[in-house]
Protein backbone atom coordinates (compact mmCIF):
# COMPACT_ATOMS: atom_id res chain seq x y z
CA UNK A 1 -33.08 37.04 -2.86
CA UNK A 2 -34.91 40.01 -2.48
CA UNK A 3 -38.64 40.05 -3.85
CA UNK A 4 -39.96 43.36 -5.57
CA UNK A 5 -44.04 42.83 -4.76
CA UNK A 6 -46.95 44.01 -6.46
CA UNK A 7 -48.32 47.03 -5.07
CA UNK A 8 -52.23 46.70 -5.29
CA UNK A 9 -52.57 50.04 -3.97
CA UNK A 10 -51.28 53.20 -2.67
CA UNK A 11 -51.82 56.87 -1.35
CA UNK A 12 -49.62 59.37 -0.10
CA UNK A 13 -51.11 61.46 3.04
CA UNK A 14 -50.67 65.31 3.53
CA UNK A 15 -47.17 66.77 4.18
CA UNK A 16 -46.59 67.43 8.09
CA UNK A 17 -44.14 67.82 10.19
CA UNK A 18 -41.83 64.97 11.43
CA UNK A 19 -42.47 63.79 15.01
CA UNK A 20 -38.82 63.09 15.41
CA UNK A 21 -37.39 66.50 14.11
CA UNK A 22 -39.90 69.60 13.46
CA UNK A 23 -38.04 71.24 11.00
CA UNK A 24 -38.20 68.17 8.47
CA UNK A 25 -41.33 67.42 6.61
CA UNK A 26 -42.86 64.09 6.56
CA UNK A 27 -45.79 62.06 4.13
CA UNK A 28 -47.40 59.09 5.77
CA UNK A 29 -47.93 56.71 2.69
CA UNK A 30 -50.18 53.67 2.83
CA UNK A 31 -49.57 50.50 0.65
CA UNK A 32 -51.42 47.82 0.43
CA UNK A 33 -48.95 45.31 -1.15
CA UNK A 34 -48.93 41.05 -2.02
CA UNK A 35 -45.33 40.33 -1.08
CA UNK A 36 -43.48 40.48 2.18
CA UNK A 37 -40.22 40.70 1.44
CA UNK A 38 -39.89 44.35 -0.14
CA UNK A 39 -42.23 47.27 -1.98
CA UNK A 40 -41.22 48.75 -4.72
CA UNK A 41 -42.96 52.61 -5.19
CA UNK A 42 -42.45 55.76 -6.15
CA UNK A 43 -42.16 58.53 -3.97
CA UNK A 44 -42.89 63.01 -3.89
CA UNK A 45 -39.76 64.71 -5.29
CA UNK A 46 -37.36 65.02 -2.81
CA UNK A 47 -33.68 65.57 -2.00
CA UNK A 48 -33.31 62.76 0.65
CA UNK A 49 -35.21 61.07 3.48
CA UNK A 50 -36.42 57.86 4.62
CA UNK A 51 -38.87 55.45 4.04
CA UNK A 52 -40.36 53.75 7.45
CA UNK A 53 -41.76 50.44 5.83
CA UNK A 54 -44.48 48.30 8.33
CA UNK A 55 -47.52 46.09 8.40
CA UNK A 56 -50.77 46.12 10.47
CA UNK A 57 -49.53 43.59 12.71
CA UNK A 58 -46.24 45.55 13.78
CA UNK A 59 -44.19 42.19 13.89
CA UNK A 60 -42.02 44.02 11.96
CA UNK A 61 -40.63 47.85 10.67
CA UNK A 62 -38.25 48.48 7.91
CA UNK A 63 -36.06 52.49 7.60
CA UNK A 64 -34.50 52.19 4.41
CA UNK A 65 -32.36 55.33 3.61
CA UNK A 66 -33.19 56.68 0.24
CA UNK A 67 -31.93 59.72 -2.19
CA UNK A 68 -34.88 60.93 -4.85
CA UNK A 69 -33.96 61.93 -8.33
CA UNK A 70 -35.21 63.84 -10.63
CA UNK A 71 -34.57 64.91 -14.18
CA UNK A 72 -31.78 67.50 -15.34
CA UNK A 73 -33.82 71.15 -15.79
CA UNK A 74 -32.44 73.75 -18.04
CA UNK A 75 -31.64 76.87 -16.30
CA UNK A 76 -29.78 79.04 -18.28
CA UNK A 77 -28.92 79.33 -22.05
CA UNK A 78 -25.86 82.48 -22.01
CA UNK A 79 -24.13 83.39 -25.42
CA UNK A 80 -20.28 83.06 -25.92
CA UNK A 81 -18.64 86.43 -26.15
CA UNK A 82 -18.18 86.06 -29.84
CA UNK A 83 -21.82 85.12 -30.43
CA UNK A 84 -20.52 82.06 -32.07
CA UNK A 85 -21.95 79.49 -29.21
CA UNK A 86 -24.46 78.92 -26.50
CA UNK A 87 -23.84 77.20 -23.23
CA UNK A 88 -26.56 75.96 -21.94
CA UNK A 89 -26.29 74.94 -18.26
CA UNK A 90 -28.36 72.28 -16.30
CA UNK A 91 -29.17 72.39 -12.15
CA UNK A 92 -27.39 68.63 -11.54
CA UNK A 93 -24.82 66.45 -13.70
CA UNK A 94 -26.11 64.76 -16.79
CA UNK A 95 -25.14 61.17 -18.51
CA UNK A 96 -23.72 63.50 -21.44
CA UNK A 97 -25.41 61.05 -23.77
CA UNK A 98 -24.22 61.48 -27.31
CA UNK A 99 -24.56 64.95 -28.42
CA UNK A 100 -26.89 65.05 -31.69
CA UNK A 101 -28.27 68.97 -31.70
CA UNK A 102 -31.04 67.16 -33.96
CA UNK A 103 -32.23 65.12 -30.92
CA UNK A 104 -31.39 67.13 -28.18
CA UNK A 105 -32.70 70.43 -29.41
CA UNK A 106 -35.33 72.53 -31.75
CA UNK A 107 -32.65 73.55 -34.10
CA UNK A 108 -34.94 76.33 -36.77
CA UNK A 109 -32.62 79.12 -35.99
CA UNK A 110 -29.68 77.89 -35.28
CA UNK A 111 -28.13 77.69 -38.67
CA UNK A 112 -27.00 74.85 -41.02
CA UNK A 113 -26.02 71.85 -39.36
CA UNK A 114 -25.07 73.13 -35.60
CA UNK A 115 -23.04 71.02 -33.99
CA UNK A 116 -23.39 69.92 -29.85
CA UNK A 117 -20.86 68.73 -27.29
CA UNK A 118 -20.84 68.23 -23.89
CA UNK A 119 -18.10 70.58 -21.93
CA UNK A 120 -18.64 69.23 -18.63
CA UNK A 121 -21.48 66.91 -17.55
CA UNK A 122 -23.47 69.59 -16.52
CA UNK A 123 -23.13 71.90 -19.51
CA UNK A 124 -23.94 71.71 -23.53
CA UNK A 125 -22.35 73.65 -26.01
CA UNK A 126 -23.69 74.54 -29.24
CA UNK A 127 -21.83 75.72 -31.91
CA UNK A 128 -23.91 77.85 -34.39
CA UNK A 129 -24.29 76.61 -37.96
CA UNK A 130 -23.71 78.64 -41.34
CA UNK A 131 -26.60 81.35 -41.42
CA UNK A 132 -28.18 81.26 -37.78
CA UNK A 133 -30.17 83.77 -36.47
CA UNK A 134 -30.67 83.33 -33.14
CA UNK A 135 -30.17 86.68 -31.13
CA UNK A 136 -29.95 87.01 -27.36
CA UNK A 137 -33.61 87.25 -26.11
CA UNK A 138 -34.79 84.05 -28.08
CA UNK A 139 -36.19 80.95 -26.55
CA UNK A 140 -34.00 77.99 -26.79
CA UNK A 141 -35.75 74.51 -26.52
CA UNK A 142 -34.56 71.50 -25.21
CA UNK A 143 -36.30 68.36 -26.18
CA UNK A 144 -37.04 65.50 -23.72
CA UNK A 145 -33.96 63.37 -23.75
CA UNK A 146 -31.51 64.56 -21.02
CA UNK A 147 -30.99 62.28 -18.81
CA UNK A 148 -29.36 62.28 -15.71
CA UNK A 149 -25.54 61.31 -14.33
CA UNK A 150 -26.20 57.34 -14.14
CA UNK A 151 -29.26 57.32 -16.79
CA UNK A 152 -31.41 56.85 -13.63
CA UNK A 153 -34.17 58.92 -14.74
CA UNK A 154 -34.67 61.07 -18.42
CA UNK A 155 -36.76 64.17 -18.76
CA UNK A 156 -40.34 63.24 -20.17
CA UNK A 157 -40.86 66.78 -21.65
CA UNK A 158 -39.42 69.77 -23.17
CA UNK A 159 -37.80 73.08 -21.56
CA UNK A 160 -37.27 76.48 -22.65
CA UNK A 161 -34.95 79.62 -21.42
CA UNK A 162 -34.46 82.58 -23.15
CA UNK A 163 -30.95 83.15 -24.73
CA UNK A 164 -28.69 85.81 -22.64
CA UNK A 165 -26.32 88.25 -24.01
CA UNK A 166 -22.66 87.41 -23.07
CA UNK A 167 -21.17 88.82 -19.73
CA UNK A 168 -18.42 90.91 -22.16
CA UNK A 169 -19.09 90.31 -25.39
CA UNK A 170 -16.54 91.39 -27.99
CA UNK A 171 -16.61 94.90 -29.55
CA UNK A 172 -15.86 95.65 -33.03
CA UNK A 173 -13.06 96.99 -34.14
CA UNK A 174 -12.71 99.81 -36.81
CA UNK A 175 -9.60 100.46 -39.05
CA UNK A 176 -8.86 103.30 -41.67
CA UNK A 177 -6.08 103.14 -43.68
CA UNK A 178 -4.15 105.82 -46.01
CA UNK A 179 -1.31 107.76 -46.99
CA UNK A 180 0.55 109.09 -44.46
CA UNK A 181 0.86 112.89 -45.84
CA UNK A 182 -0.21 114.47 -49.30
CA UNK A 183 0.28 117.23 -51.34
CA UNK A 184 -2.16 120.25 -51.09
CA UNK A 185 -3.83 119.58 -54.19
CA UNK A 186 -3.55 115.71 -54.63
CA UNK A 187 -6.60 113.64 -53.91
CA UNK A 188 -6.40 111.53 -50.95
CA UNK A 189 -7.75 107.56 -50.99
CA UNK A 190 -8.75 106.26 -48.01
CA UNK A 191 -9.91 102.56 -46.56
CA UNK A 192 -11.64 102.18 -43.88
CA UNK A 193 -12.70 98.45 -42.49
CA UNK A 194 -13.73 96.94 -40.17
CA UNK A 195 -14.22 93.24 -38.17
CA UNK A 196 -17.38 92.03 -35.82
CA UNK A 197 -17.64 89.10 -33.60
């Protein structure tokens, strides 16, 4: 039966330390709300803390225990060692919505019809289409629609890293190939070829 009220106002004081523990920061934030039951607001960015809920009339004070969250950020963008994929890696676990590259990301260089997946809830993969040109040192762009384990909250704008270069990316390997031995005066035909990642 609990009642979310209408907040009619609110402001958030200066950040200080915490009479109860010095090495914790605190906000003093005053509402000025309809209901009596519960308030319903939105708080600084945080990790955790506690809300310390009471009225004028101190005939009664609330602690509710409370966890902030925020929206996944992009952090790194690193490419496979075969150039063939990017991982790009978030600071917190995601809802690994489905994985549309069209939706989730500006897609100009990365070839014809890339294709997205989600490795673990905290990393995206993205395959490179036919034809992409995206080098290491490029800015990757992900749109605003990550959201975040438990859909609680969704990024409300884009973010860009710049590609890296894999840890150890693959070398390329040269082959020549020919006739073992020949005759002083016959003329030799040689291949050469070779393969890149």
């Amino acid at each position: 039966n609990t009642l979310i009220c209408s907040i009619s106002s609110s402001k958030f004081g200066s950040q200080q330390s915490c009479s109860y523990d010095s090495s914790k920061s605190c906000f003093n934030i005053s509402v000025v709300y309809a209901a009596e039951r519960s308030i319903d607001l939105v708080a600084p960015k945080s990790s955790k803390g506690f809300l310390r809920f009471f009225n004028p009339k101190n005939d009664f004070s609330l602690v509710a225990v409370v966890t902030f969250i925020r929206a996944p950020k992009l952090v790194e963008a690193l490419f496979s060692d075969n150039f063939q994929r990017i991982s790009c890696f978030f600071d917190q676990d995601t809802a690994a919505d489905p994985a549309d590259c069209s939706s989730l990301l500006v897609v100009d260089n990365l070839g014809i019809n890339p294709t997205c997946s989600w490795s673990e809830p905290s990393k995206l993969v993205v395959y490179l289409g036919y034809q992409a040109s995206v080098i290491p040192g490029d800015i990757l762009t992900i749109t605003a629609n990550i959201s975040s384990a438990g859909g609680i909250v969704k990024s409300t704008s884009a973010q860009s890293v710049v590609c890296k270069p894999p840890m150890l990316p693959l070398l390329p390997t040269i082959s020549v190939a020919g006739p073992n031995s020949i005759a002083s005066c016959d003329v030799a035909e040689l291949s050469a070829m070779s393969t890149s990642p």
